[in-house]
N, C-alpha and C. Protein backbone atom coordinates (compact mmCIF):
# COMPACT_ATOMS: atom_id res chain seq x y z
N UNK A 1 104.90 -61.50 -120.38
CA UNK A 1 106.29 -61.85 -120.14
C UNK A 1 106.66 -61.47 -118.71
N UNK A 2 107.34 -62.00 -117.76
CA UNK A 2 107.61 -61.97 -116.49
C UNK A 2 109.04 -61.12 -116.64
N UNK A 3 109.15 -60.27 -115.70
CA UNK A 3 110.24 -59.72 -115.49
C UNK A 3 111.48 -60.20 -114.57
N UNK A 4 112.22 -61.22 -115.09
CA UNK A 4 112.97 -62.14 -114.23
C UNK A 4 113.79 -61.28 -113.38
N UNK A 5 114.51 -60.23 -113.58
CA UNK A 5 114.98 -59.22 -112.70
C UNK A 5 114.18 -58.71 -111.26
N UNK A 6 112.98 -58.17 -111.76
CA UNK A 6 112.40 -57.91 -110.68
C UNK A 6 111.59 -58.95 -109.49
N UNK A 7 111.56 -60.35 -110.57
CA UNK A 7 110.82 -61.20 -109.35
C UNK A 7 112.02 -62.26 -108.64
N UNK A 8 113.18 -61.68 -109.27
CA UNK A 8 114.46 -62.27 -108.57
C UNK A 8 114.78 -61.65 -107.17
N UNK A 9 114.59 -60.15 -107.46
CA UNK A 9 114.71 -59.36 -106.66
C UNK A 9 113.87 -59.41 -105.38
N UNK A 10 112.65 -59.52 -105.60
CA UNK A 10 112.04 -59.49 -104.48
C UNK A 10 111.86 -60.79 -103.70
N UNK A 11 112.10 -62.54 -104.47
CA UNK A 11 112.38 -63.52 -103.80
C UNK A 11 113.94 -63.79 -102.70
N UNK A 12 114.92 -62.80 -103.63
CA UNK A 12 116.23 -62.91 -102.51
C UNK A 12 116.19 -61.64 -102.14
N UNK A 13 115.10 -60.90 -101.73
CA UNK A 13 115.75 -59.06 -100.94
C UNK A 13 116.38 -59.76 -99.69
N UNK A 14 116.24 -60.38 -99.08
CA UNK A 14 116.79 -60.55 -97.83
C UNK A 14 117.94 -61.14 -98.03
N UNK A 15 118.62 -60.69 -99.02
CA UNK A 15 119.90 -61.64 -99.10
C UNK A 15 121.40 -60.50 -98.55
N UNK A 16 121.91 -60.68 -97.35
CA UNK A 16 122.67 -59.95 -96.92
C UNK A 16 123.74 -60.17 -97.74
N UNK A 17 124.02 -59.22 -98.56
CA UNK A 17 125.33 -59.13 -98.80
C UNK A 17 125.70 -57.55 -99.82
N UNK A 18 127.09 -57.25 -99.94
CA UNK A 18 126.63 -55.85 -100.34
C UNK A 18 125.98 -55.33 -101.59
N UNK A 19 125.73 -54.44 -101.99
CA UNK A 19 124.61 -53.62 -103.06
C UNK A 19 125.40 -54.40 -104.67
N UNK A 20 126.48 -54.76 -105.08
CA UNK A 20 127.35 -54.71 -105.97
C UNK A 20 127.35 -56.65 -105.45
N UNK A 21 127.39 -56.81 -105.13
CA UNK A 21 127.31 -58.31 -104.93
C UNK A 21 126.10 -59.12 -105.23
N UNK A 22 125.19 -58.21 -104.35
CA UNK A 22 123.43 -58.60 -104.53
C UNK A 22 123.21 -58.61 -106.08
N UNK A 23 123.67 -56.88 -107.08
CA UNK A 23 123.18 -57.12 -107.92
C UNK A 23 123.54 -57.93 -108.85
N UNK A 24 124.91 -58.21 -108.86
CA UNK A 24 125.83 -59.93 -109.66
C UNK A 24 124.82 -60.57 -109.51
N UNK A 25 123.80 -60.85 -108.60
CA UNK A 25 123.49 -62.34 -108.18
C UNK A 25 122.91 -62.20 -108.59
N UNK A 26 121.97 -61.47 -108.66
CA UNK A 26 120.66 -61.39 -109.16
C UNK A 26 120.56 -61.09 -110.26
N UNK A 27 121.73 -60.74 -111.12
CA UNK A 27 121.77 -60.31 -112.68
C UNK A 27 121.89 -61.83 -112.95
N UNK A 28 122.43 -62.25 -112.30
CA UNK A 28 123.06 -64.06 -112.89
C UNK A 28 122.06 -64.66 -113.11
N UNK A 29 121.09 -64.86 -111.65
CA UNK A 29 119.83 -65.55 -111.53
C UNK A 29 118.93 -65.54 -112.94
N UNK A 30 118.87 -64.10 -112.74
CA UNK A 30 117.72 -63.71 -113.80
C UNK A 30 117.85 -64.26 -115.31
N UNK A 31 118.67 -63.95 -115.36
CA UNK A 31 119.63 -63.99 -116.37
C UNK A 31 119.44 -65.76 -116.70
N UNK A 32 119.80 -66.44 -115.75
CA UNK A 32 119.42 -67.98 -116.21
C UNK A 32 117.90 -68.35 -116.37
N UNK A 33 117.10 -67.73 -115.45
CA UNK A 33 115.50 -68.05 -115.28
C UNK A 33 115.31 -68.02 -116.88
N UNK A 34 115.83 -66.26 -117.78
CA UNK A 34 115.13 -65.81 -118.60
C UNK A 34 115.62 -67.11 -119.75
N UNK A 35 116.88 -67.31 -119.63
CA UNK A 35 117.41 -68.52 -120.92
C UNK A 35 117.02 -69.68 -120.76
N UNK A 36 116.18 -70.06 -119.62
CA UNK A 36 115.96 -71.32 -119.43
C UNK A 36 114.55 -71.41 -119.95
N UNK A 37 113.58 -70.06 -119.52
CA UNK A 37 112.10 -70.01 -119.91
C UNK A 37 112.21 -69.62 -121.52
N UNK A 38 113.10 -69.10 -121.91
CA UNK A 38 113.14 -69.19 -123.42
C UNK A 38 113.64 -70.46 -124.20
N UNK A 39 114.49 -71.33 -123.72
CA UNK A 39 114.47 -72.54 -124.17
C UNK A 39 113.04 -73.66 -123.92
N UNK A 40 112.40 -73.00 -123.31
CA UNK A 40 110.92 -73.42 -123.21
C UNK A 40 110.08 -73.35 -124.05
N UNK A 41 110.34 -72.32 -124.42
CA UNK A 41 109.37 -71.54 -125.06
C UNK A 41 109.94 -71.98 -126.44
N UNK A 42 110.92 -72.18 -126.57
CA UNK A 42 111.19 -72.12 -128.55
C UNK A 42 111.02 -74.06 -128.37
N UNK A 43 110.69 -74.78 -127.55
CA UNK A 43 110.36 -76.12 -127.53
C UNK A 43 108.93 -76.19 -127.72
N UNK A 44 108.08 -74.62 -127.71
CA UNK A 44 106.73 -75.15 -128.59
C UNK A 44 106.25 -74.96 -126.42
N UNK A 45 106.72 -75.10 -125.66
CA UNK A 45 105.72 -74.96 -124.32
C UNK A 45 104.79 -73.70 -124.52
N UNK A 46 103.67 -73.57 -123.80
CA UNK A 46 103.06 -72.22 -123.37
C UNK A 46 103.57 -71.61 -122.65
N UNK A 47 103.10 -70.43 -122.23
CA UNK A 47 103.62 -68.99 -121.69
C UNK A 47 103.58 -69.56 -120.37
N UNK A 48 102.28 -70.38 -120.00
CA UNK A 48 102.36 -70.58 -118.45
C UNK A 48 103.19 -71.95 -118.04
N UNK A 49 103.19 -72.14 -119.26
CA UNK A 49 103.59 -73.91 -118.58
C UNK A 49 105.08 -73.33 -118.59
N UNK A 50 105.78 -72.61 -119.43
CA UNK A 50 107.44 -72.63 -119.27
C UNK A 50 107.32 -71.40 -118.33
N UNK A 51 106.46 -71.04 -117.55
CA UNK A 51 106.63 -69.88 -116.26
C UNK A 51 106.51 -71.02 -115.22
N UNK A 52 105.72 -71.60 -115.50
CA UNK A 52 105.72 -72.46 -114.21
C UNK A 52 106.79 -73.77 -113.91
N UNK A 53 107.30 -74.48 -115.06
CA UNK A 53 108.58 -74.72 -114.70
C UNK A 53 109.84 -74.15 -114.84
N UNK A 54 109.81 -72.84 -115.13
CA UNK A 54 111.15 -72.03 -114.66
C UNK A 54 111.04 -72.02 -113.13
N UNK A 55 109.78 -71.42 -112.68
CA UNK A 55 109.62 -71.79 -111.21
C UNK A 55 110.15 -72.14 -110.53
N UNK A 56 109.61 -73.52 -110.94
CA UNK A 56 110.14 -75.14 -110.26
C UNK A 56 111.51 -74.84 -110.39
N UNK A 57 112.66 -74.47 -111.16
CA UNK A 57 114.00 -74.60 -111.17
C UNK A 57 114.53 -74.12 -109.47
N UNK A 58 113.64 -73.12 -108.94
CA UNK A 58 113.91 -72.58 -107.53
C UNK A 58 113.10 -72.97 -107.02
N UNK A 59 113.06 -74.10 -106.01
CA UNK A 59 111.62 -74.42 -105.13
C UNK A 59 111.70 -73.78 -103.98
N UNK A 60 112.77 -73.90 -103.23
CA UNK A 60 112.99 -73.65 -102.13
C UNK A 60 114.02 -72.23 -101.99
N UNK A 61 113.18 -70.54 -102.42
CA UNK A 61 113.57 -69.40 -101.94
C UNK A 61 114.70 -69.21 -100.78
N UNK A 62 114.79 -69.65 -99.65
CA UNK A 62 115.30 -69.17 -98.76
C UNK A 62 116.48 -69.85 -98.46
N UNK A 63 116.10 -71.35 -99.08
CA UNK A 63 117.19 -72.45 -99.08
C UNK A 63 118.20 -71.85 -99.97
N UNK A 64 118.09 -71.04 -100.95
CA UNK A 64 118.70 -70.86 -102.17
C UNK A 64 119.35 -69.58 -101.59
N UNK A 65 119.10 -68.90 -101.11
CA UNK A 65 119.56 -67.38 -100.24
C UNK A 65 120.43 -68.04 -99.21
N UNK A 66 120.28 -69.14 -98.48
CA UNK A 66 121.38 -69.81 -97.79
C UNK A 66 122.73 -70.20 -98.30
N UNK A 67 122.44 -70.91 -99.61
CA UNK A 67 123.44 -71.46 -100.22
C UNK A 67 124.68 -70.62 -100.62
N UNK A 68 123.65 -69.21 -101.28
CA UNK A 68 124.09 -68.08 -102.23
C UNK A 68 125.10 -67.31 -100.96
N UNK A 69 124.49 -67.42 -99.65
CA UNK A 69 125.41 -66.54 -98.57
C UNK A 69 127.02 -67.69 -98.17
N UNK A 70 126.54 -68.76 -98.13
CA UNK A 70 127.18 -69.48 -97.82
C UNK A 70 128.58 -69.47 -98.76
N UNK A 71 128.05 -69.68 -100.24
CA UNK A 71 129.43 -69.45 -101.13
C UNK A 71 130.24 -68.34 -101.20
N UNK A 72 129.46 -67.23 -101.41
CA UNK A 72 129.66 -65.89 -100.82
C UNK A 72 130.81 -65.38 -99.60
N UNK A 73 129.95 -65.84 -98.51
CA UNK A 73 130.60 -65.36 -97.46
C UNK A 73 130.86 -66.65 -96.16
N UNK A 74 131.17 -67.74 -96.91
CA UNK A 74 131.31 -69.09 -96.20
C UNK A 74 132.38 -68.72 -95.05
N UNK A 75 133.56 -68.34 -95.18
CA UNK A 75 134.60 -68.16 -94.84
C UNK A 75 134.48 -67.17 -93.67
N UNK A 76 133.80 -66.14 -94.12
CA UNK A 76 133.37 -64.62 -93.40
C UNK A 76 132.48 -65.47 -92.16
N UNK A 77 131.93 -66.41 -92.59
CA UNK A 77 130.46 -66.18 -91.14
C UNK A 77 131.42 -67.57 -90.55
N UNK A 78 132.09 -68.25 -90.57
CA UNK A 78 132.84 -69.11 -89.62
C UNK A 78 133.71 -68.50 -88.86
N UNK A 79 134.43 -67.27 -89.56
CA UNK A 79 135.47 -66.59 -89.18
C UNK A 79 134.57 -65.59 -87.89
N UNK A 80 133.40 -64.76 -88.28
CA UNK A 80 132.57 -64.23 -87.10
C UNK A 80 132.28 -65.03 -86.35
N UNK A 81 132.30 -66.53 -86.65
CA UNK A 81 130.91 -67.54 -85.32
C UNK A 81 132.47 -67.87 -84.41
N UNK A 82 133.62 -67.82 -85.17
CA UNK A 82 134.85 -67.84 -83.86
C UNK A 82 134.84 -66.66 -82.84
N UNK A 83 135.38 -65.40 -83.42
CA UNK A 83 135.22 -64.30 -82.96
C UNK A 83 134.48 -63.87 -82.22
N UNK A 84 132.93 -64.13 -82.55
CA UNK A 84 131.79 -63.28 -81.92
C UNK A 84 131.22 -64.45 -80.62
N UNK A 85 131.81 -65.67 -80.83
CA UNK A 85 131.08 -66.77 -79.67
C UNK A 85 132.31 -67.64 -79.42
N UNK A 86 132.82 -68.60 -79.77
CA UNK A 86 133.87 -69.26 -78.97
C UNK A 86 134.90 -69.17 -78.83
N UNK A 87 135.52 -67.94 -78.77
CA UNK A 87 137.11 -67.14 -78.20
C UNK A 87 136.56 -66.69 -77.12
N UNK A 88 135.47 -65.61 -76.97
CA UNK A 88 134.99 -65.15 -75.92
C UNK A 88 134.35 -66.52 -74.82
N UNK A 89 133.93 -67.47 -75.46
CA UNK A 89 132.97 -68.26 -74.80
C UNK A 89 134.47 -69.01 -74.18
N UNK A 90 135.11 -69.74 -74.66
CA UNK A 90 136.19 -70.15 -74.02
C UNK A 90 137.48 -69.51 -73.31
N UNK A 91 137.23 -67.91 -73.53
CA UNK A 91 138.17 -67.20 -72.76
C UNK A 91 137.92 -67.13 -71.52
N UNK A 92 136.23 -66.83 -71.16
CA UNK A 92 135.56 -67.23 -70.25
C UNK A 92 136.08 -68.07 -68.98
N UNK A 93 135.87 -69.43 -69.97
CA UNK A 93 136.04 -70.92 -69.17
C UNK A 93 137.37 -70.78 -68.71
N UNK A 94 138.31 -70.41 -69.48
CA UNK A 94 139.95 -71.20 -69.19
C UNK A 94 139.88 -69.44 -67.86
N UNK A 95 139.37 -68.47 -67.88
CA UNK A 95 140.14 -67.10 -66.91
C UNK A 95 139.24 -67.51 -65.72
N UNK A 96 137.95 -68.46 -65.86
CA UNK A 96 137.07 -68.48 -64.36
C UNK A 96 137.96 -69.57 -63.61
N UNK A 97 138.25 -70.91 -64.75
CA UNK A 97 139.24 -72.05 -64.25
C UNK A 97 140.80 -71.75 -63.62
N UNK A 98 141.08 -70.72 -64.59
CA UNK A 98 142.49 -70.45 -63.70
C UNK A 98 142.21 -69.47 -62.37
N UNK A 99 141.12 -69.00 -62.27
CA UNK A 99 141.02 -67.94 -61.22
C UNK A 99 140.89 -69.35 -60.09
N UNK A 100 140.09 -69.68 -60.12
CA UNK A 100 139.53 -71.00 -59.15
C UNK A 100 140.93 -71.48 -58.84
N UNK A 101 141.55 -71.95 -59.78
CA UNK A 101 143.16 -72.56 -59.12
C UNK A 101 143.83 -71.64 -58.44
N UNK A 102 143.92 -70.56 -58.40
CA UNK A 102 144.64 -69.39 -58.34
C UNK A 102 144.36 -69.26 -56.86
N UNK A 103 143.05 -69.23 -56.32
CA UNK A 103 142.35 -69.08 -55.21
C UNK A 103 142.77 -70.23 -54.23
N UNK A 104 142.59 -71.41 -54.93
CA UNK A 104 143.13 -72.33 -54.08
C UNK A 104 144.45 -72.63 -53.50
N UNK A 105 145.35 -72.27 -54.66
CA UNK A 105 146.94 -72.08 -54.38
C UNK A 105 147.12 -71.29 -53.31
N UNK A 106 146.32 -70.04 -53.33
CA UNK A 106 146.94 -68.87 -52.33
C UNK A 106 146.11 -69.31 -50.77
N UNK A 107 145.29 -70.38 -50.86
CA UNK A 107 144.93 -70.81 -49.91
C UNK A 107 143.13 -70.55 -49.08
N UNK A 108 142.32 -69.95 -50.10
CA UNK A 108 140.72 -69.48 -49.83
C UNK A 108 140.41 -71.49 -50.24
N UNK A 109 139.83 -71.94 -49.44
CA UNK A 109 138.87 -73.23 -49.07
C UNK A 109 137.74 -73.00 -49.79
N UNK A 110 136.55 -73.78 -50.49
CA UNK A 110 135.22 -73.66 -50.13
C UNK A 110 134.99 -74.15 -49.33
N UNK A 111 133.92 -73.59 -48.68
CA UNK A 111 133.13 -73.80 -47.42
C UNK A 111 132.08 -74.84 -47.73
N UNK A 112 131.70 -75.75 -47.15
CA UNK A 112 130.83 -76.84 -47.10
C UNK A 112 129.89 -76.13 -46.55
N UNK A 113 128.42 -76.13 -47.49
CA UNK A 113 127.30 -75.55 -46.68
C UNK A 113 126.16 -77.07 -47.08
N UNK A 114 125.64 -76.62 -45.81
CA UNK A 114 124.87 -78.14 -45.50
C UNK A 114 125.14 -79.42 -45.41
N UNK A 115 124.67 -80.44 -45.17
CA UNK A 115 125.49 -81.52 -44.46
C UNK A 115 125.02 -82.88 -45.45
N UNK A 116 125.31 -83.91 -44.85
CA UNK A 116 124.98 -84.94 -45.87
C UNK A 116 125.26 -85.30 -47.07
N UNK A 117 124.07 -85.98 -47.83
CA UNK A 117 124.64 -86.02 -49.13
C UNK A 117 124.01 -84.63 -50.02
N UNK A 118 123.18 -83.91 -49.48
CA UNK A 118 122.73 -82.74 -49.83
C UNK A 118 124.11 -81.32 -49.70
N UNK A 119 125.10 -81.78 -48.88
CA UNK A 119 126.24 -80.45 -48.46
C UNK A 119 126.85 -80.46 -50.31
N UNK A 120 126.88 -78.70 -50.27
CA UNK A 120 127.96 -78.17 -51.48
C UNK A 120 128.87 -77.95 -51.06
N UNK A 121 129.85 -77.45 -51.91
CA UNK A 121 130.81 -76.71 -51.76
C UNK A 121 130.74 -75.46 -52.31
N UNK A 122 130.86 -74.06 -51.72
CA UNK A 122 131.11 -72.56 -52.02
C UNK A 122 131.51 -72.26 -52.01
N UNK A 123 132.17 -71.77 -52.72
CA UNK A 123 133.44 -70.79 -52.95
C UNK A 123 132.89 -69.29 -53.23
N UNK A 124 132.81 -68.45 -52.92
CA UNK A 124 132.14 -66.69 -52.67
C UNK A 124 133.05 -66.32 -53.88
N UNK A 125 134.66 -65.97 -53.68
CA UNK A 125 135.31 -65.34 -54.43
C UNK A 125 135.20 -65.54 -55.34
N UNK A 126 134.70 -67.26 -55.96
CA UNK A 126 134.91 -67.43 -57.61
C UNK A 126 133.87 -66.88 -57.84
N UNK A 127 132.99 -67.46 -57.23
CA UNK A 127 131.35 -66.71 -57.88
C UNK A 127 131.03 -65.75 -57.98
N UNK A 128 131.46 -65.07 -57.25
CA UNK A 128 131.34 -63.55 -57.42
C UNK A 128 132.74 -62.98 -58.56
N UNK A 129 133.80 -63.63 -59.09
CA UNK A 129 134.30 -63.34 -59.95
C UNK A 129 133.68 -63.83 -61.65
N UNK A 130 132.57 -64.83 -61.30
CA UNK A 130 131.55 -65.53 -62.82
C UNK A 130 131.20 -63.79 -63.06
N UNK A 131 130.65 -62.67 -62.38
CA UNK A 131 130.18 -62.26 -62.92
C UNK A 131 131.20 -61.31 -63.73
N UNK A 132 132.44 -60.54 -63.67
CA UNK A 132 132.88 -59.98 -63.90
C UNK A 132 133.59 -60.65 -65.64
N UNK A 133 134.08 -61.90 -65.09
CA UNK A 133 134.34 -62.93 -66.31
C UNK A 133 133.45 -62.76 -67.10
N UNK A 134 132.34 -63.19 -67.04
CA UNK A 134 131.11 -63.49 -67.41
C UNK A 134 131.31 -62.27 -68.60
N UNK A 135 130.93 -60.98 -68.05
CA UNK A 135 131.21 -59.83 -68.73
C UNK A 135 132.17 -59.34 -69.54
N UNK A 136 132.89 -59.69 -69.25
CA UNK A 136 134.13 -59.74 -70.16
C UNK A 136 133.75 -60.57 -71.37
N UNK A 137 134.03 -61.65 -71.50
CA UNK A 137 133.30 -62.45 -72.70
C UNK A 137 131.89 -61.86 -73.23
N UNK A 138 131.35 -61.32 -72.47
CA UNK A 138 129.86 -60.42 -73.51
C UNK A 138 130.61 -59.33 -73.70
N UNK A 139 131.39 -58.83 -73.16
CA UNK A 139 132.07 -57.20 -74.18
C UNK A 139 132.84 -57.99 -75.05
N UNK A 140 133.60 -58.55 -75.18
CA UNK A 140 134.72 -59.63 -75.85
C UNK A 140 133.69 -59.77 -77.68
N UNK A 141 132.70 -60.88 -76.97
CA UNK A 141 131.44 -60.95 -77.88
C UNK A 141 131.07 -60.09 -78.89
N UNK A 142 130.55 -58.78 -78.44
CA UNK A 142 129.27 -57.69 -78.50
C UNK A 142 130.66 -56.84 -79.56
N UNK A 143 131.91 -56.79 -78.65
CA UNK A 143 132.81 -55.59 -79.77
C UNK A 143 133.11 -56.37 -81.00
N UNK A 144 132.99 -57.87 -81.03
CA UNK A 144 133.74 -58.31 -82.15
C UNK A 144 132.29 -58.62 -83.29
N UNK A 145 131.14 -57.89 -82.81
CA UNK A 145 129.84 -57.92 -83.66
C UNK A 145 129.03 -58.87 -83.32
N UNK A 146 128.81 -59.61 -81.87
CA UNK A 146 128.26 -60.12 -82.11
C UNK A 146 126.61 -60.22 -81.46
N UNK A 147 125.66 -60.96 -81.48
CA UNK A 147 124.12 -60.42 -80.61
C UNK A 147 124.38 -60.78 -80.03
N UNK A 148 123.34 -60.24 -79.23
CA UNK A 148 122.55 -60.71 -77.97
C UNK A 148 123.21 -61.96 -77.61
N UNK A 149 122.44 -62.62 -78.12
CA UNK A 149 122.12 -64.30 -77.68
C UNK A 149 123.69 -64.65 -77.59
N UNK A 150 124.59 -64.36 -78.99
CA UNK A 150 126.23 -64.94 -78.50
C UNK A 150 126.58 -64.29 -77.32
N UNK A 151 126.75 -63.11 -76.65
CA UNK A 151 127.20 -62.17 -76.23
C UNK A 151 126.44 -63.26 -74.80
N UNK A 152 125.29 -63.48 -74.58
CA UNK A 152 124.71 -63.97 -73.22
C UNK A 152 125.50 -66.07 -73.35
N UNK A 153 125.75 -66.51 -74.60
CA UNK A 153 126.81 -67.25 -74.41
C UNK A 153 127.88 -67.38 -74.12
N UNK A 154 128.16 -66.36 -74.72
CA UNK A 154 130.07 -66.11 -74.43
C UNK A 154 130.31 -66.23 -72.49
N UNK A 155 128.85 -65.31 -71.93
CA UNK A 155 129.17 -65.41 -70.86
C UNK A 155 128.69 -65.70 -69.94
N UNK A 156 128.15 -67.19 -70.36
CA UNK A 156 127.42 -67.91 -69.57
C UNK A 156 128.22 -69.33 -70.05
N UNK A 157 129.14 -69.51 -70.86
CA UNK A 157 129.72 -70.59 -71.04
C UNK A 157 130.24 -71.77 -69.74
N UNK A 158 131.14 -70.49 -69.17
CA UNK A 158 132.05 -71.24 -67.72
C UNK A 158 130.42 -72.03 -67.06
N UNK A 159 129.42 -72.05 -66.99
CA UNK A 159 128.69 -72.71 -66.20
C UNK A 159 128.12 -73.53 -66.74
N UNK A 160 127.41 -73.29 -68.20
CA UNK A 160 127.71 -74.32 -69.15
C UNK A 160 128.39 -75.54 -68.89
N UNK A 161 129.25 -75.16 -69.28
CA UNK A 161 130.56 -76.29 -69.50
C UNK A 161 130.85 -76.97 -68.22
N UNK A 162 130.87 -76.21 -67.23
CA UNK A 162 130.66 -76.80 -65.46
C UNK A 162 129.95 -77.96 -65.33
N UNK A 163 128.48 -77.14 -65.69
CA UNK A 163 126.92 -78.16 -65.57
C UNK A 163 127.25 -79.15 -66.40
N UNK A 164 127.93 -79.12 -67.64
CA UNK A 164 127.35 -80.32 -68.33
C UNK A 164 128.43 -81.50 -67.54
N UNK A 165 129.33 -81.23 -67.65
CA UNK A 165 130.75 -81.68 -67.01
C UNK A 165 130.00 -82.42 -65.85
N UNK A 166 129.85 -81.57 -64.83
CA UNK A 166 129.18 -82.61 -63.29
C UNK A 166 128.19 -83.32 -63.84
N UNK A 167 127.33 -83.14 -64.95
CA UNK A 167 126.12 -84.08 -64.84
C UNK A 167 126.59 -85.03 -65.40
N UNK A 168 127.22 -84.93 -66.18
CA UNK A 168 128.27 -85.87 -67.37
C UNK A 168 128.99 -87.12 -65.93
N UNK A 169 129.50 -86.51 -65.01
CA UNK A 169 130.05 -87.00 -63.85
C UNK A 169 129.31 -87.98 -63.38
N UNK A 170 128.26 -87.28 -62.37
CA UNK A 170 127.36 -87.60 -61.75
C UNK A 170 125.79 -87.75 -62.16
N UNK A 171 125.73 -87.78 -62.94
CA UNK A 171 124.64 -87.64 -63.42
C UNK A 171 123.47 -89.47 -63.47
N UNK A 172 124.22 -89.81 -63.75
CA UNK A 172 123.93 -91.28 -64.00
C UNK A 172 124.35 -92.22 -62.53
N UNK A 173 124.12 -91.67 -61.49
CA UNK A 173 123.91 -92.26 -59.77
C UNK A 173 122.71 -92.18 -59.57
C-alpha cells in the first residue's frame, strides 16, 4: 500500500507556502489520490495497475505546484511583481525623464560630440544622475523584497525604455 501522504509530500516539498497551508494541501491531495486508488481497487484493478493510474491523475509535478501557488497566493505574487519591479522600474523612468527636462529648463545643453551622421548628443549631468536614480529603484526594489535580477531591473529600466524607444524610432533607416 503506498503512503499517499508521504509521496505527496515529497512531490510538492517545494511548494512555498506556509507550514498550515502546505499541510491543507497536501492532506487534500492525499486524501483524493487515496479515494481515487481505492475506487480502483474495489473495480477489481490490481495493486499496480490502480498505483499507476492514480499516478497518471498528476502528470505534471511542478505544473501542479504552480497552479496550487497560483490559487493560493495569485493575488500576493501580482501584488509583489508591482511592488518589487514596476513602481520602482517606472519610478526610475518618469525621476531620470523629469530630471532631463529639469536640466534643460534651467538651461545645461547637450554637447554634440563628434560630427556627422556619427555626432551624439551628451548630456554629463543626466548621466551621471542614471546612476543615483538607477539606485534608488534597486533600494526601492530590494526593500519591498525583491532579487537580484528585479532590483538590477528596476534600475536599469530608464535605459531600457530609452533603447527600445530610439530603436523603435530609428531603427528601421
Amino acid at each position: 500500500m503506498v503512503d499517499w501522504q508521504k509521496l505527496v509530500g515529497q512531490r510538492l516539498s517545494g511548494l512555498a507556502l506556509d507550514a498550515a497551508e502546505k499541510d491543507e494541501v497536501h492532506a487534500e491531495l492525499a486524501a483524493h489520490l487515496e479515494d481515487f486508488y481505492e475506487s480502483l481497487r474495489t473495480k477489481g484493478l490490481s495493486e499496480q495497475a490502480a498505483i499507476q493510474q492514480t499516478l497518471a491523475q498528476v502528470a505534471n509535478w511542478p505544473d501542479l505546484r504552480r497552479k496550487i501557488l497560483i490559487a493560493k497566493k495569485g493575488r500576493d505574487f501580482m501584488k509583489k511583481r508591482l511592488h518589487q519591479l514596476w513602481i520602482p522600474g517606472f519610478l526610475t523612468f518618469i525621476l531620470s525623464t523629469v530630471f532631463l527636462m529639469t536640466l534643460q529648463k534651467l538651461g545645461f545643453q547637450p554637447r554634440i560630440v563628434g560630427d556627422g551622421p556619427n555626432a551624439i548628443l551628451f548630456c554629463a549631468p543626466w548621466l551621471e544622475s542614471l546612476l543615483f536614480v538607477g539606485a534608488l529603484g534597486a533600494y526601492l526594489s530590494s526593500r519591498a523584497g525583491g532579487s537580484r535580477g528585479a532590483a538590477l531591473f528596476a534600475s536599469v529600466f530608464p535605459v531600457l525604455a530609452l533603447t527600445t524607444a530610439f530603436l523603435l524610432m530609428f531603427g528601421s533607416t
